[in-house]
Structure formats: C-alpha cells, structure tokens
Protein backbone atom coordinates (compact mmCIF):
# COMPACT_ATOMS: atom_id res chain seq x y z
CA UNK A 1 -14.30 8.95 17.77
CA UNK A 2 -12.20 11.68 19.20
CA UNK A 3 -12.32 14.98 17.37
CA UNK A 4 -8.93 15.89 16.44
CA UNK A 5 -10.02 19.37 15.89
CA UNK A 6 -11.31 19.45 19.19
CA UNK A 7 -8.78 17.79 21.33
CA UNK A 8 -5.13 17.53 19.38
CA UNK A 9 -3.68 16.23 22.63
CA UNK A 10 -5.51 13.17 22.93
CA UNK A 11 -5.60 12.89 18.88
CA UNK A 12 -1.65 12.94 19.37
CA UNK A 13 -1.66 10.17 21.95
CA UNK A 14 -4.31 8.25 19.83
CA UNK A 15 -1.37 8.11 17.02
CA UNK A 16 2.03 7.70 19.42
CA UNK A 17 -0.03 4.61 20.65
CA UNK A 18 -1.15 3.10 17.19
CA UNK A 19 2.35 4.18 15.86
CA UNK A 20 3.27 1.13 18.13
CA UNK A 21 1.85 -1.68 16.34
CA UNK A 22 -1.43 -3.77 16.16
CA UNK A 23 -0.34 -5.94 18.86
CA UNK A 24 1.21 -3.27 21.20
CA UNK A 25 -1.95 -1.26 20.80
CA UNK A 26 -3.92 -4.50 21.75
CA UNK A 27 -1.75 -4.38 24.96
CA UNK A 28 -2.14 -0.96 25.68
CA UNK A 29 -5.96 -1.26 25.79
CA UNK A 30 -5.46 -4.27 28.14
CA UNK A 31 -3.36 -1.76 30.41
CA UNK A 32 -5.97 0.66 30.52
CA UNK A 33 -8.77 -1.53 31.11
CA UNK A 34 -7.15 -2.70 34.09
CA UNK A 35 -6.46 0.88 34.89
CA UNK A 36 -2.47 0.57 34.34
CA UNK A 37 -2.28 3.29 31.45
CA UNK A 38 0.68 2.97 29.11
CA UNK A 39 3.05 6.06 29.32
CA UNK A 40 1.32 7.97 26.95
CA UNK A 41 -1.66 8.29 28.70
CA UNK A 42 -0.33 8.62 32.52
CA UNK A 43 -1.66 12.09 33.74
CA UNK A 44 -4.95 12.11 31.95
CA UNK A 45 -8.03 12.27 34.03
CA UNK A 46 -10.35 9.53 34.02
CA UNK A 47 -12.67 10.64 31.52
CA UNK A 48 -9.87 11.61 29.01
CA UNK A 49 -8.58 7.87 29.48
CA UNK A 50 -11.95 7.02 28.97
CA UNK A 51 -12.07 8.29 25.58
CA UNK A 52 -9.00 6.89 24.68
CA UNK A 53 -9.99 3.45 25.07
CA UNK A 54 -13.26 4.15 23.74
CA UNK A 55 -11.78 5.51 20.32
CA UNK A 56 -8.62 2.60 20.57
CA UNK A 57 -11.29 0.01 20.82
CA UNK A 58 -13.04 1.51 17.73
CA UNK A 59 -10.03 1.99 15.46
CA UNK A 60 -9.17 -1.69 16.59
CA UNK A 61 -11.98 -3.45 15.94
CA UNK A 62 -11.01 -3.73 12.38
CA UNK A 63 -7.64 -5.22 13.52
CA UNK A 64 -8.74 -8.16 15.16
CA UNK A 65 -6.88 -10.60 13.70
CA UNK A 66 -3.66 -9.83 14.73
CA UNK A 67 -4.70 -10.02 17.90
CA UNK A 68 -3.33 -13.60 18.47
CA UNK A 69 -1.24 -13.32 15.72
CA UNK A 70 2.36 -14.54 16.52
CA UNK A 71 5.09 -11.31 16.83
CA UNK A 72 7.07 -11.69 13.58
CA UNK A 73 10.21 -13.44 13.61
CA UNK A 74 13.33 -11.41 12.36
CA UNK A 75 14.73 -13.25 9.05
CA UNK A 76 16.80 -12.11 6.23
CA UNK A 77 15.07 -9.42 4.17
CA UNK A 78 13.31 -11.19 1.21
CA UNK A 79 15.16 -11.34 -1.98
CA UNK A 80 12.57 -9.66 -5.15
C-alpha cells in the first residue's frame, strides 16, 4: 500500500479518487489500465501510476460487489 508518510501526493490522489465512489473508482482503474489516467493522476510518471493502481486495486478488492451494482436511482428521501 502506498505510504502516506512517504508520499502525501499520491496518498492525496489515492483519496480525491475513492472520494468518487465505489463505482467511479472501479472506472478509474479501468482508465488506467488502459493507460487513459483519470485527471487526478495525468502528469505522474509511469511508476507513480503504477502504484496507484496497485494500491486502488488493493483498497478495492473488498468492494467488489458494487462493481456491477446498478448506479442508484434518485427517489424521494426516505421518510423515518
């Protein structure tokens, strides 16, 4: 996992990215394994956007349900 002690800039573009949502993250790894990176990551070098897949992948892998999940529908807020 990356360090955050040891690299706060790509701790801080770990979180904008998973700040997105499960399924937006899933998206964002699909961007950067097809070497498109998501905004966040444009200007890293290779081996910085390296890591950051590596350590999105690793955070994910507990998320991978929502992977096909549907995107929420909007609806009235529930009533408690």
């Amino acid at each position: 996992m990356v360090d955050p002690l040891n690299d706060s800039n790509l701790q801080g573009i770990v979180e904008a990215i998973c700040a997105k949502g499960c399924r937006r993250v899933w998206r964002d790894i699909a961007a950067l394994e097809a070497g498109n990176p998501p905004i966040e990551a444009q200007g890293l070098s290779r081996a910085d956007r390296d890591r950051l897949l590596a350590e999105l992948k690793a955070i994910m892998a507990v998320y991978d349900s929502c992977r096909s999940a549907p995107e929420p529908s909007p609806g009235p807020p529930h009533a408690d």
